[in-house]
PDB file of N, CA and C in Angstrom:
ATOM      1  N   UNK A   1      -2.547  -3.896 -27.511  1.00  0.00           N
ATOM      2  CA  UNK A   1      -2.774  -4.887 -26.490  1.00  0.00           C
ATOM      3  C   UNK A   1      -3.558  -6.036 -27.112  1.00  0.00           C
ATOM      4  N   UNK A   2      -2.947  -7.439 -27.091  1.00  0.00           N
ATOM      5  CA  UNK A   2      -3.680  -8.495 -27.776  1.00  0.00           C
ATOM      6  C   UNK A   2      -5.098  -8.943 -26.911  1.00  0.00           C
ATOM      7  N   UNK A   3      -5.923  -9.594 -26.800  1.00  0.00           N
ATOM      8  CA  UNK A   3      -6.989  -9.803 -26.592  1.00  0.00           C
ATOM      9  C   UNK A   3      -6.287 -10.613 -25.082  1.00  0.00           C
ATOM     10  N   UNK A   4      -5.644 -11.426 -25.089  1.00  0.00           N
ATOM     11  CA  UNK A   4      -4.659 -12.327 -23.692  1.00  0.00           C
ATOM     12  C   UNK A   4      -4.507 -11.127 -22.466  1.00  0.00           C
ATOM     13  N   UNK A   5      -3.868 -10.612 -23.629  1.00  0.00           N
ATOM     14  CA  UNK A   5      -3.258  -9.461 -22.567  1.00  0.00           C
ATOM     15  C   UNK A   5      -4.220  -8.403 -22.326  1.00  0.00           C
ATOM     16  N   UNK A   6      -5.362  -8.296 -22.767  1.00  0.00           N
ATOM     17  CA  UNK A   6      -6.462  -7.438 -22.051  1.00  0.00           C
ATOM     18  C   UNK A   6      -6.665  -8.321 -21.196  1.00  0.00           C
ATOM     19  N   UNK A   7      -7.152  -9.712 -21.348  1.00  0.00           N
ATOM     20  CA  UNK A   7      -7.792 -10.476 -20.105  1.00  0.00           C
ATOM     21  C   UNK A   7      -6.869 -10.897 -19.136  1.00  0.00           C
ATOM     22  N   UNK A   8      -5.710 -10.854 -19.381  1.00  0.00           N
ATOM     23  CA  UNK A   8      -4.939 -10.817 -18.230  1.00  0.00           C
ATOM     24  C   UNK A   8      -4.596  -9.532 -17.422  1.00  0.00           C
ATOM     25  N   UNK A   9      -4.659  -8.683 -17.586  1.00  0.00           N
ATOM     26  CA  UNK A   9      -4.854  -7.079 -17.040  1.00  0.00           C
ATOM     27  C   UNK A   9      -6.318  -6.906 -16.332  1.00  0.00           C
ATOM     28  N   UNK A  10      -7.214  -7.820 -16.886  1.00  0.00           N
ATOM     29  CA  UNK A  10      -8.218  -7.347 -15.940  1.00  0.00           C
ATOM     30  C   UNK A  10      -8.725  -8.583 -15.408  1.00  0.00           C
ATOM     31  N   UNK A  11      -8.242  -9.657 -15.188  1.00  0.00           N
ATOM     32  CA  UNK A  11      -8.419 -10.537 -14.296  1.00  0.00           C
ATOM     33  C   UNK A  11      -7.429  -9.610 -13.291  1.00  0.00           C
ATOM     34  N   UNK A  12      -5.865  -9.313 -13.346  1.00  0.00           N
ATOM     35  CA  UNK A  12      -5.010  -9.142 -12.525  1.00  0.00           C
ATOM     36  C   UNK A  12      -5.956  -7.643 -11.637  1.00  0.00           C
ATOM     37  N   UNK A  13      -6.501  -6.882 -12.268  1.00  0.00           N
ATOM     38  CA  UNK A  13      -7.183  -5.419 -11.765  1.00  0.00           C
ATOM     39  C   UNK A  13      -8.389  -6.411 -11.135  1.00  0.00           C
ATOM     40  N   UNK A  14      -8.949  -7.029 -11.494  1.00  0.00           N
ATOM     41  CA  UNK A  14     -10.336  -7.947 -10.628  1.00  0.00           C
ATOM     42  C   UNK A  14      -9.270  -8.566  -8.895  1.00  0.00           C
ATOM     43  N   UNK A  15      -8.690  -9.276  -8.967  1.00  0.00           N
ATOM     44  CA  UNK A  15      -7.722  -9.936  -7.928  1.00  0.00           C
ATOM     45  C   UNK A  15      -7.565  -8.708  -6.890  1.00  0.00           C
ATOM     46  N   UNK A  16      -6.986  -7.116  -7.564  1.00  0.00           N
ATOM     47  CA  UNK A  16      -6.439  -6.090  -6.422  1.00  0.00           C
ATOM     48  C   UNK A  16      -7.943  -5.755  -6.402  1.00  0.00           C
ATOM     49  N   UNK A  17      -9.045  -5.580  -6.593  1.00  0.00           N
ATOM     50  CA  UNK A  17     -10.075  -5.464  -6.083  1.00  0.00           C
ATOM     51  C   UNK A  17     -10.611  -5.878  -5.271  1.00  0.00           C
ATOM     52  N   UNK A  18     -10.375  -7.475  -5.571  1.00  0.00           N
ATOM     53  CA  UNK A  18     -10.777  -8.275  -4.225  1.00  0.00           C
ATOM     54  C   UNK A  18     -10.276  -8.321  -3.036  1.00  0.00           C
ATOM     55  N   UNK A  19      -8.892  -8.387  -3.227  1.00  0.00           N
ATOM     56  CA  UNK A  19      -7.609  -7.879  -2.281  1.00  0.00           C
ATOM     57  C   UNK A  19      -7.976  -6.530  -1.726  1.00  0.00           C
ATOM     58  N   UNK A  20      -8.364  -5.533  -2.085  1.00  0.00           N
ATOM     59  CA  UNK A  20      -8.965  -4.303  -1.360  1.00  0.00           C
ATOM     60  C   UNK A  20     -10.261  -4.712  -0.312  1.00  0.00           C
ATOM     61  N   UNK A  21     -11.309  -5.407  -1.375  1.00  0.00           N
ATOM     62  CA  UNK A  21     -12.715  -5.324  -0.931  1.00  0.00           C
ATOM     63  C   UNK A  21     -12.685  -6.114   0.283  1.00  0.00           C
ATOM     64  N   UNK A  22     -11.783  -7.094   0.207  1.00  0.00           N
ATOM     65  CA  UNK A  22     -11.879  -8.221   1.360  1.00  0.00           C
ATOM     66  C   UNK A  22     -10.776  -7.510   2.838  1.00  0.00           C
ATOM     67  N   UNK A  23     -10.330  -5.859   2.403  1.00  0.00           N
ATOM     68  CA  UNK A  23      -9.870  -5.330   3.566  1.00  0.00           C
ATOM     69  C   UNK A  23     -10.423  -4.426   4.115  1.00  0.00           C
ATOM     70  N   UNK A  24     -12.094  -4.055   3.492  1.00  0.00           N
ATOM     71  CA  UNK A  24     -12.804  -3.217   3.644  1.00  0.00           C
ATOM     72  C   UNK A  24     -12.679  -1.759   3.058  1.00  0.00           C
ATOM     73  N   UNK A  25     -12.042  -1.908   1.808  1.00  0.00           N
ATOM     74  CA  UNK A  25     -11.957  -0.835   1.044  1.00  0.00           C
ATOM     75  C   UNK A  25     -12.652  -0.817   0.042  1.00  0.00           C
ATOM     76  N   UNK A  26     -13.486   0.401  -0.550  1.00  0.00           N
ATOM     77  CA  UNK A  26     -14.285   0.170  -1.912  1.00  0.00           C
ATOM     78  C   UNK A  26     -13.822  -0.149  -3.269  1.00  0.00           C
ATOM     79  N   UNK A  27     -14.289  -0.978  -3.688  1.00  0.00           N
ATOM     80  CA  UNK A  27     -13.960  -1.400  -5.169  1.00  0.00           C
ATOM     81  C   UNK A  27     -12.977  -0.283  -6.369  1.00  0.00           C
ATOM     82  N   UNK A  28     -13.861   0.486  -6.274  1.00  0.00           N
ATOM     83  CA  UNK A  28     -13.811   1.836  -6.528  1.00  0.00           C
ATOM     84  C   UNK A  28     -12.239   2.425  -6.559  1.00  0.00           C
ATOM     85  N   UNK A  29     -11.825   2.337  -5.169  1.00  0.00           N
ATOM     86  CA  UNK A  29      -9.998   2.485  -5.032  1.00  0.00           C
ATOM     87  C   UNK A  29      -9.133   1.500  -5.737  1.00  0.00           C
ATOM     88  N   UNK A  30     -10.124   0.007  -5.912  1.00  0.00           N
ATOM     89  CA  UNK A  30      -8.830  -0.367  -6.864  1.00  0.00           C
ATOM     90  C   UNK A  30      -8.684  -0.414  -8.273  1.00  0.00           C
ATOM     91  N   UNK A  31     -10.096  -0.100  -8.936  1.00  0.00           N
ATOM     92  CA  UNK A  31     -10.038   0.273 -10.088  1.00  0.00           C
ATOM     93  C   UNK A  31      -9.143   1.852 -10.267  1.00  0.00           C
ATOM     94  N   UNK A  32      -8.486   2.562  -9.413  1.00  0.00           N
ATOM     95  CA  UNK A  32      -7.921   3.506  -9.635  1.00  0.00           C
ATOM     96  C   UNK A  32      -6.831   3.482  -9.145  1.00  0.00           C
ATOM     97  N   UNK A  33      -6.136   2.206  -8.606  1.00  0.00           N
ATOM     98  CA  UNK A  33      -5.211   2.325  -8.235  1.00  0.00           C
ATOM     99  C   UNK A  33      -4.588   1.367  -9.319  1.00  0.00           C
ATOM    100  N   UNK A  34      -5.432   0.650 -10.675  1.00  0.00           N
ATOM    101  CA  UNK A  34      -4.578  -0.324 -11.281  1.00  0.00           C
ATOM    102  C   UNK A  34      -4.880   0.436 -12.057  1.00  0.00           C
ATOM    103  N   UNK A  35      -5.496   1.314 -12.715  1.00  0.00           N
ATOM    104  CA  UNK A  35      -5.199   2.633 -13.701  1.00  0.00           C
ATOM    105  C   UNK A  35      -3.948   2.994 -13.941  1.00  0.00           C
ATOM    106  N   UNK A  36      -3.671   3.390 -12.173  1.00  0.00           N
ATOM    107  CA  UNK A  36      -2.371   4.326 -11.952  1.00  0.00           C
ATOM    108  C   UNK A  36      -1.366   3.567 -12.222  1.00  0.00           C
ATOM    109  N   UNK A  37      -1.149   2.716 -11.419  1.00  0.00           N
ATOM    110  CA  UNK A  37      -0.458   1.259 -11.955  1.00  0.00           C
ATOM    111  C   UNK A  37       0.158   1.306 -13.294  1.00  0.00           C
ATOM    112  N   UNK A  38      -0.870   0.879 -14.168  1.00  0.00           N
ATOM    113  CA  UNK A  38      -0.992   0.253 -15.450  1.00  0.00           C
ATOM    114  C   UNK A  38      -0.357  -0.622 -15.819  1.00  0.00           C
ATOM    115  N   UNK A  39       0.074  -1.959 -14.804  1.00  0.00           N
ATOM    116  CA  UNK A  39       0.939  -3.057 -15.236  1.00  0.00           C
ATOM    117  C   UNK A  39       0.514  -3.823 -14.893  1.00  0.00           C
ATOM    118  N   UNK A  40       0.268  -5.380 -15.056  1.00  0.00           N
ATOM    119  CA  UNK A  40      -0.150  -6.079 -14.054  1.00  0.00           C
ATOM    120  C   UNK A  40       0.467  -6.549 -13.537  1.00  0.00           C
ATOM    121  N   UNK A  41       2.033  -7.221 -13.500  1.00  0.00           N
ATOM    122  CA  UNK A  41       3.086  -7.143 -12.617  1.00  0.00           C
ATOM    123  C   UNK A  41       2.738  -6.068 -11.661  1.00  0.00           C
ATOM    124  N   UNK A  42       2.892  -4.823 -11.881  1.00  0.00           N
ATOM    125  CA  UNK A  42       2.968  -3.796 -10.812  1.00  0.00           C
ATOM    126  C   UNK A  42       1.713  -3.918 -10.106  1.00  0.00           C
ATOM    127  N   UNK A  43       0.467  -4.188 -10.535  1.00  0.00           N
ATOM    128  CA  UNK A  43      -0.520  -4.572  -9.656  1.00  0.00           C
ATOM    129  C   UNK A  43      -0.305  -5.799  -9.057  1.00  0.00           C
ATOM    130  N   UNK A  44       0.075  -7.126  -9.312  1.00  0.00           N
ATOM    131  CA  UNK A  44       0.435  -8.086  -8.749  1.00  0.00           C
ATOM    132  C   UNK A  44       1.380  -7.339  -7.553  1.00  0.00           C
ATOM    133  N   UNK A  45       2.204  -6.564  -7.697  1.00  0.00           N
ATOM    134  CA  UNK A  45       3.018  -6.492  -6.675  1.00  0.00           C
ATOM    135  C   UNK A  45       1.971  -6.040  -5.345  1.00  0.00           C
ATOM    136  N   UNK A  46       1.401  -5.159  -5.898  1.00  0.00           N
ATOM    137  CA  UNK A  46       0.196  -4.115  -4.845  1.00  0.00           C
ATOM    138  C   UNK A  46      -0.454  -5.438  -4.244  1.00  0.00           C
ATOM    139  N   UNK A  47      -0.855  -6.705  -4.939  1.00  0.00           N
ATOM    140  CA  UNK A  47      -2.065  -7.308  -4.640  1.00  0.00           C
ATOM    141  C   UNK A  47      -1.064  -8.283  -3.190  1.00  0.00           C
ATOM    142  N   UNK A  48       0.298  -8.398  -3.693  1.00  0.00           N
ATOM    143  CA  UNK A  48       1.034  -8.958  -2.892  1.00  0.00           C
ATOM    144  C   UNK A  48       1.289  -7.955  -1.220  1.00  0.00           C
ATOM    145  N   UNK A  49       1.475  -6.929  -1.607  1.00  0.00           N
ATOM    146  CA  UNK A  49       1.255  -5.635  -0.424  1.00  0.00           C
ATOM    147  C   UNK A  49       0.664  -6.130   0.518  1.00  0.00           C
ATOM    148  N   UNK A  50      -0.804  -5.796  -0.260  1.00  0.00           N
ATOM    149  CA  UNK A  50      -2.120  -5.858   0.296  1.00  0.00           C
ATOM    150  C   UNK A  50      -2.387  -7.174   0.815  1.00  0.00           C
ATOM    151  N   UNK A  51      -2.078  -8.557   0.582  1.00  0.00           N
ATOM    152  CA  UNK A  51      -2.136  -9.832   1.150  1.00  0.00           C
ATOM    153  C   UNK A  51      -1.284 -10.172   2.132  1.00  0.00           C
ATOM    154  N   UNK A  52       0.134  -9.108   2.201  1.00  0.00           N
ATOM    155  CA  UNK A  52       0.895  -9.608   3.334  1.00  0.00           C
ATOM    156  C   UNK A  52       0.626  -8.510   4.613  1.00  0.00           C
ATOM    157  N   UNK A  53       0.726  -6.788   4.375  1.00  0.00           N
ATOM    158  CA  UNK A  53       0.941  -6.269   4.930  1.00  0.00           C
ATOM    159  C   UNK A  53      -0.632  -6.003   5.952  1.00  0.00           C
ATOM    160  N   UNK A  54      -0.983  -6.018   4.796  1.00  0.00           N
ATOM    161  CA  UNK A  54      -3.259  -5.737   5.513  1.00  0.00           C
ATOM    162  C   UNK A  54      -2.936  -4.845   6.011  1.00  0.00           C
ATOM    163  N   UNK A  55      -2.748  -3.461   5.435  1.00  0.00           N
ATOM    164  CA  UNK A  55      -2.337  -2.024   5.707  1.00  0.00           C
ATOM    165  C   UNK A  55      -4.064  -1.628   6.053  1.00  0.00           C
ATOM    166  N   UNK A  56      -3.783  -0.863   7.446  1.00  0.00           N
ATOM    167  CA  UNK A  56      -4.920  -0.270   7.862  1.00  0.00           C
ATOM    168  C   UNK A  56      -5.422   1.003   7.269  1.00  0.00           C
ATOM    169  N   UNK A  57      -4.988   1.814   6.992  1.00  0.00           N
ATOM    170  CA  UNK A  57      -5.045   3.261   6.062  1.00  0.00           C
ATOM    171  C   UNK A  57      -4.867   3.211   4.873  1.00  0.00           C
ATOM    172  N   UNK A  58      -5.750   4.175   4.486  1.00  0.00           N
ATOM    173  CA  UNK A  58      -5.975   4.141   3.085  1.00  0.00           C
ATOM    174  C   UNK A  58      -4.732   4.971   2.737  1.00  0.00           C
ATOM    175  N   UNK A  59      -3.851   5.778   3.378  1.00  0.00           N
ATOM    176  CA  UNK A  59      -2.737   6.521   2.822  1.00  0.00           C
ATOM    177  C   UNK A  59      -1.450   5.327   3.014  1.00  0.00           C
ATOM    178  N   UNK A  60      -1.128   4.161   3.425  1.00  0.00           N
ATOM    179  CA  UNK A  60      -0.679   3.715   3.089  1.00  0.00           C
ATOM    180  C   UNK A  60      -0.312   2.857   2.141  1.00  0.00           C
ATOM    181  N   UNK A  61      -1.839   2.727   1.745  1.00  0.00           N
ATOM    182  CA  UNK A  61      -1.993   1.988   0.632  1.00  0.00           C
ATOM    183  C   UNK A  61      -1.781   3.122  -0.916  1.00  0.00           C
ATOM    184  N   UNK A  62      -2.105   4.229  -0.733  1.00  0.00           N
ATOM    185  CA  UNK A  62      -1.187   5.595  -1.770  1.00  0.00           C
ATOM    186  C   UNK A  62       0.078   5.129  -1.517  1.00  0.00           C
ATOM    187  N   UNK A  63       0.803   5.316  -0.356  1.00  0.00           N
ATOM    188  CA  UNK A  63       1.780   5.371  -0.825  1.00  0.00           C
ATOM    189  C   UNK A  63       2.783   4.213  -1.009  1.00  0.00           C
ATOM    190  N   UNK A  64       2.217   3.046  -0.987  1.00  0.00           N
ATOM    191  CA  UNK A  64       2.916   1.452  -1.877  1.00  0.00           C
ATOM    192  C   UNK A  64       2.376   1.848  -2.942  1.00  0.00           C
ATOM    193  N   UNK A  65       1.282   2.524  -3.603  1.00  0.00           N
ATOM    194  CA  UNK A  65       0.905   2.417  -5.204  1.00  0.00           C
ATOM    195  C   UNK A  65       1.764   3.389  -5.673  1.00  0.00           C
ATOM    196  N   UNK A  66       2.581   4.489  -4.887  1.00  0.00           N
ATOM    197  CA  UNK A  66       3.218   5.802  -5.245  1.00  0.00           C
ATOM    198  C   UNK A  66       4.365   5.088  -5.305  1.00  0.00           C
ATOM    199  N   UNK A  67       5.361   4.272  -4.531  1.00  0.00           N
ATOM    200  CA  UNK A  67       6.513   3.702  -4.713  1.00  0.00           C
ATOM    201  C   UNK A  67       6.251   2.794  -5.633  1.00  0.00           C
ATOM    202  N   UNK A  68       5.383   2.422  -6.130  1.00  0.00           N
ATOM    203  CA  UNK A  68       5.104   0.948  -7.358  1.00  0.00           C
ATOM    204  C   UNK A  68       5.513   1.696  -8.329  1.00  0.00           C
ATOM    205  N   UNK A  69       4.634   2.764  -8.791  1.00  0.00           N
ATOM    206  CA  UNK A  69       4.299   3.151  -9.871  1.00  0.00           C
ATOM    207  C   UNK A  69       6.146   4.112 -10.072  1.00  0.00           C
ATOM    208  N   UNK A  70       6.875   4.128  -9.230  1.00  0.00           N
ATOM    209  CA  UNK A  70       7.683   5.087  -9.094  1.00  0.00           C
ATOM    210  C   UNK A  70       9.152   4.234 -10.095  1.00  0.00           C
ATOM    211  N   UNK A  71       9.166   2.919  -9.226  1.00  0.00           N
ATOM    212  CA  UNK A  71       9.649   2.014  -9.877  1.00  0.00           C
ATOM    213  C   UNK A  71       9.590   1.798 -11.154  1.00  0.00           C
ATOM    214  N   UNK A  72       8.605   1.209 -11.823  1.00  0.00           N
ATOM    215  CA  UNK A  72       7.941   1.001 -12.652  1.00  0.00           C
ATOM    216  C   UNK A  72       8.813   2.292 -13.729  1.00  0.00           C
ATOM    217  N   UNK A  73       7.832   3.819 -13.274  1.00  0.00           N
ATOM    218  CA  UNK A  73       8.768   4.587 -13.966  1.00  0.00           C
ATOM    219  C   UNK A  73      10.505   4.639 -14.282  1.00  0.00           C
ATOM    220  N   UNK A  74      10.978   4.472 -13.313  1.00  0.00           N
ATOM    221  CA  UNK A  74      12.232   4.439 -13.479  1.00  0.00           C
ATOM    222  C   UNK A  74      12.823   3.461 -14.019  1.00  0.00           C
ATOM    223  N   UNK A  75      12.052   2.270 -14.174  1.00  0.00           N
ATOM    224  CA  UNK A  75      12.764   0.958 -15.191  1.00  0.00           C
ATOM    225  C   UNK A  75      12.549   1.105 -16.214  1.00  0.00           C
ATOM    226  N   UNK A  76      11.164   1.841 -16.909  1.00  0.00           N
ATOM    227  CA  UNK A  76      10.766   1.973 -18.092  1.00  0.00           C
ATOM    228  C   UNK A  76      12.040   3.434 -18.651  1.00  0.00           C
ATOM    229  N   UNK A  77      12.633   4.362 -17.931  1.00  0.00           N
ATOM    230  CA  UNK A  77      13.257   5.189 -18.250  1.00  0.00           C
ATOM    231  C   UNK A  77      14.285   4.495 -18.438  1.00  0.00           C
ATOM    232  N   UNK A  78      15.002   3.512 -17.861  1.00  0.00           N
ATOM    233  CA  UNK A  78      16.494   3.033 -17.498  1.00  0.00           C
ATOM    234  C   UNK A  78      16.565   2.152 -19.106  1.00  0.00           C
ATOM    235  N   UNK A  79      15.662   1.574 -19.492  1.00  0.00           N
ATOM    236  CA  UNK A  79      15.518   0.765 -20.795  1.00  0.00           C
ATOM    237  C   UNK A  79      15.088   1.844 -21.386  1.00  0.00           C
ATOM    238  N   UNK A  80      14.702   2.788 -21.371  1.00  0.00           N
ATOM    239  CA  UNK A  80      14.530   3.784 -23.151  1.00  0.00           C
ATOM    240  C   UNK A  80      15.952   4.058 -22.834  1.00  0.00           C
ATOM    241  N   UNK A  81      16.673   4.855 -21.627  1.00  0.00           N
ATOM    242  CA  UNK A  81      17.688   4.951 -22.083  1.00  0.00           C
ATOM    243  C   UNK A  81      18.844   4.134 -22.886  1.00  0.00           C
ATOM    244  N   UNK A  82      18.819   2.937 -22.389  1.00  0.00           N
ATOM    245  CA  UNK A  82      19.571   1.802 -22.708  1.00  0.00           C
ATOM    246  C   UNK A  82      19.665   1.602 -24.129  1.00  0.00           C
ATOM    247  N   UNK A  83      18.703   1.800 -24.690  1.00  0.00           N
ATOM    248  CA  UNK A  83      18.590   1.675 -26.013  1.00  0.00           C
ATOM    249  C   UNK A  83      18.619   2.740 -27.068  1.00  0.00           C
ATOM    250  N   UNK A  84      18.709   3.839 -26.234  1.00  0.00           N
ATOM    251  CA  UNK A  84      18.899   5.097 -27.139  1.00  0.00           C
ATOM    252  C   UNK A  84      20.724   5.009 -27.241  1.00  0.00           C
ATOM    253  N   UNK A  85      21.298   4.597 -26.009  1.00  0.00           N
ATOM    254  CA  UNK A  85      23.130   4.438 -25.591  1.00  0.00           C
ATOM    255  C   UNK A  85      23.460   2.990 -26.968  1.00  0.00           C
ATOM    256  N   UNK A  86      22.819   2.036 -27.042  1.00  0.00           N
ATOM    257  CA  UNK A  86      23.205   1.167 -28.044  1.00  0.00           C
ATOM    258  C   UNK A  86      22.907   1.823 -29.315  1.00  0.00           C
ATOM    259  N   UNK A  87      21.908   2.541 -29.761  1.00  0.00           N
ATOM    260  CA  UNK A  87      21.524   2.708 -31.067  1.00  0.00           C
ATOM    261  C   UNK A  87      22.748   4.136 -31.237  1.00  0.00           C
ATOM    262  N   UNK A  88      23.643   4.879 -30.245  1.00  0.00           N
ATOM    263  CA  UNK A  88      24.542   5.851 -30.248  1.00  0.00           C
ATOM    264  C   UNK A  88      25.834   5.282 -30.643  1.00  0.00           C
ATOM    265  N   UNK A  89      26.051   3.796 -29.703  1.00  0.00           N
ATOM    266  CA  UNK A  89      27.318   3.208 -29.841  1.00  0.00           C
ATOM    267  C   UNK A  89      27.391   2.644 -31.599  1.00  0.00           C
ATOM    268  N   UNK A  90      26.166   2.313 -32.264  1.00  0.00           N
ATOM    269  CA  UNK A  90      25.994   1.942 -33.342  1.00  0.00           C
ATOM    270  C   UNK A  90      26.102   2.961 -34.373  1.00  0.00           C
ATOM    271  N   UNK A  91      25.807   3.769 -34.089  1.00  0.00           N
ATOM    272  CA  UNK A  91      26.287   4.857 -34.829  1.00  0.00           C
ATOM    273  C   UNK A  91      27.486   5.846 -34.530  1.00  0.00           C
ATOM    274  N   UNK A  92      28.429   5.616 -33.621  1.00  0.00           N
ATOM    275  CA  UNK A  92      29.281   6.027 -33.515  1.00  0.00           C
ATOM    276  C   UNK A  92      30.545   4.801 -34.149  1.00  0.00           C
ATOM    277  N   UNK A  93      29.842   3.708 -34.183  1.00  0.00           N
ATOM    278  CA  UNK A  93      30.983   2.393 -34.557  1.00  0.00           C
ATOM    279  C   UNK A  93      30.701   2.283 -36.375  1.00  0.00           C
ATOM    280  N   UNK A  94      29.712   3.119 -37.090  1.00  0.00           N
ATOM    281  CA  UNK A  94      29.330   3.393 -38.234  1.00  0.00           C
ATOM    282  C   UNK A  94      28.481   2.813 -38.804  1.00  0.00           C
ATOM    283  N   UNK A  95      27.833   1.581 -37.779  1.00  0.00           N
ATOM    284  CA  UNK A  95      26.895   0.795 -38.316  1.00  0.00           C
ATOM    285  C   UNK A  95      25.645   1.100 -38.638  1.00  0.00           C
ATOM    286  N   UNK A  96      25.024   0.600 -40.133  1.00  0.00           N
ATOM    287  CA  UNK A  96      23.989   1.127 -40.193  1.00  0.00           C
ATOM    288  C   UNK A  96      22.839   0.099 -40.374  1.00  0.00           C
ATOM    289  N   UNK A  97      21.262   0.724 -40.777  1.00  0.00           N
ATOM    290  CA  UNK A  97      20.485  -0.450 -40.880  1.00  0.00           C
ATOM    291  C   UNK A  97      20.646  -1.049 -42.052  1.00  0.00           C
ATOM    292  N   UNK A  98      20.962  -0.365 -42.895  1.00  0.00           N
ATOM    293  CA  UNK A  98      21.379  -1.186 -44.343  1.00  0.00           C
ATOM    294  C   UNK A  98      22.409  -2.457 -44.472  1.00  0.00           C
ATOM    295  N   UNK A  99      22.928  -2.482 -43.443  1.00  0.00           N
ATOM    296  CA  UNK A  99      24.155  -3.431 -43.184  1.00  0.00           C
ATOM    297  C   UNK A  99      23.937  -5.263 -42.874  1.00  0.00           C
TER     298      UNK A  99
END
């Protein structure tokens, strides 16, 4: 992680904090909910949640961080796969790195 991209990860984790604190939730939940996260897109999305929806329960707010993070997983799977299927087609077409 370059030095940018730490301070942009935790400006973006400072923002869903405030976005919590200013709905009467403790600080505390959003430092653990941009843990869980771990994107700041995907926290941007939460911080967007949290600014439109002003979810009253704290279990709703689990479970937008449970569908974030769910996403998140499944795109990061859909691109390893993607690239394991090209580096197959490349070696099934005989190409190599020496080439």
């Amino acid at each position: 992680m370059t030095p940018d991209s730490k301070t942009h990860w935790g400006d973006t984790r400072d923002r869903l904090i405030s976005a919590l604190t200013s709905l009467g939730y403790p600080a505390e939940l959003g430092k653990l909910i941009a843990e869980h996260i771990g994107s700041p897109k995907g926290i941007e999305r939460m911080i967007s949640y949290l600014n439109y929806v002003k979810p009253e329960r704290a279990e709703l707010i689990a479970d937008e961080m449970l569908a974030i993070k769910d996403d998140i997983d499944r795109w990061r799977e859909k691109k390893k796969s993607q690239h394991a299927n090209a580096s197959y087609n490349l070696v099934l077409n005989g190409v190599t790195d020496d080439e």
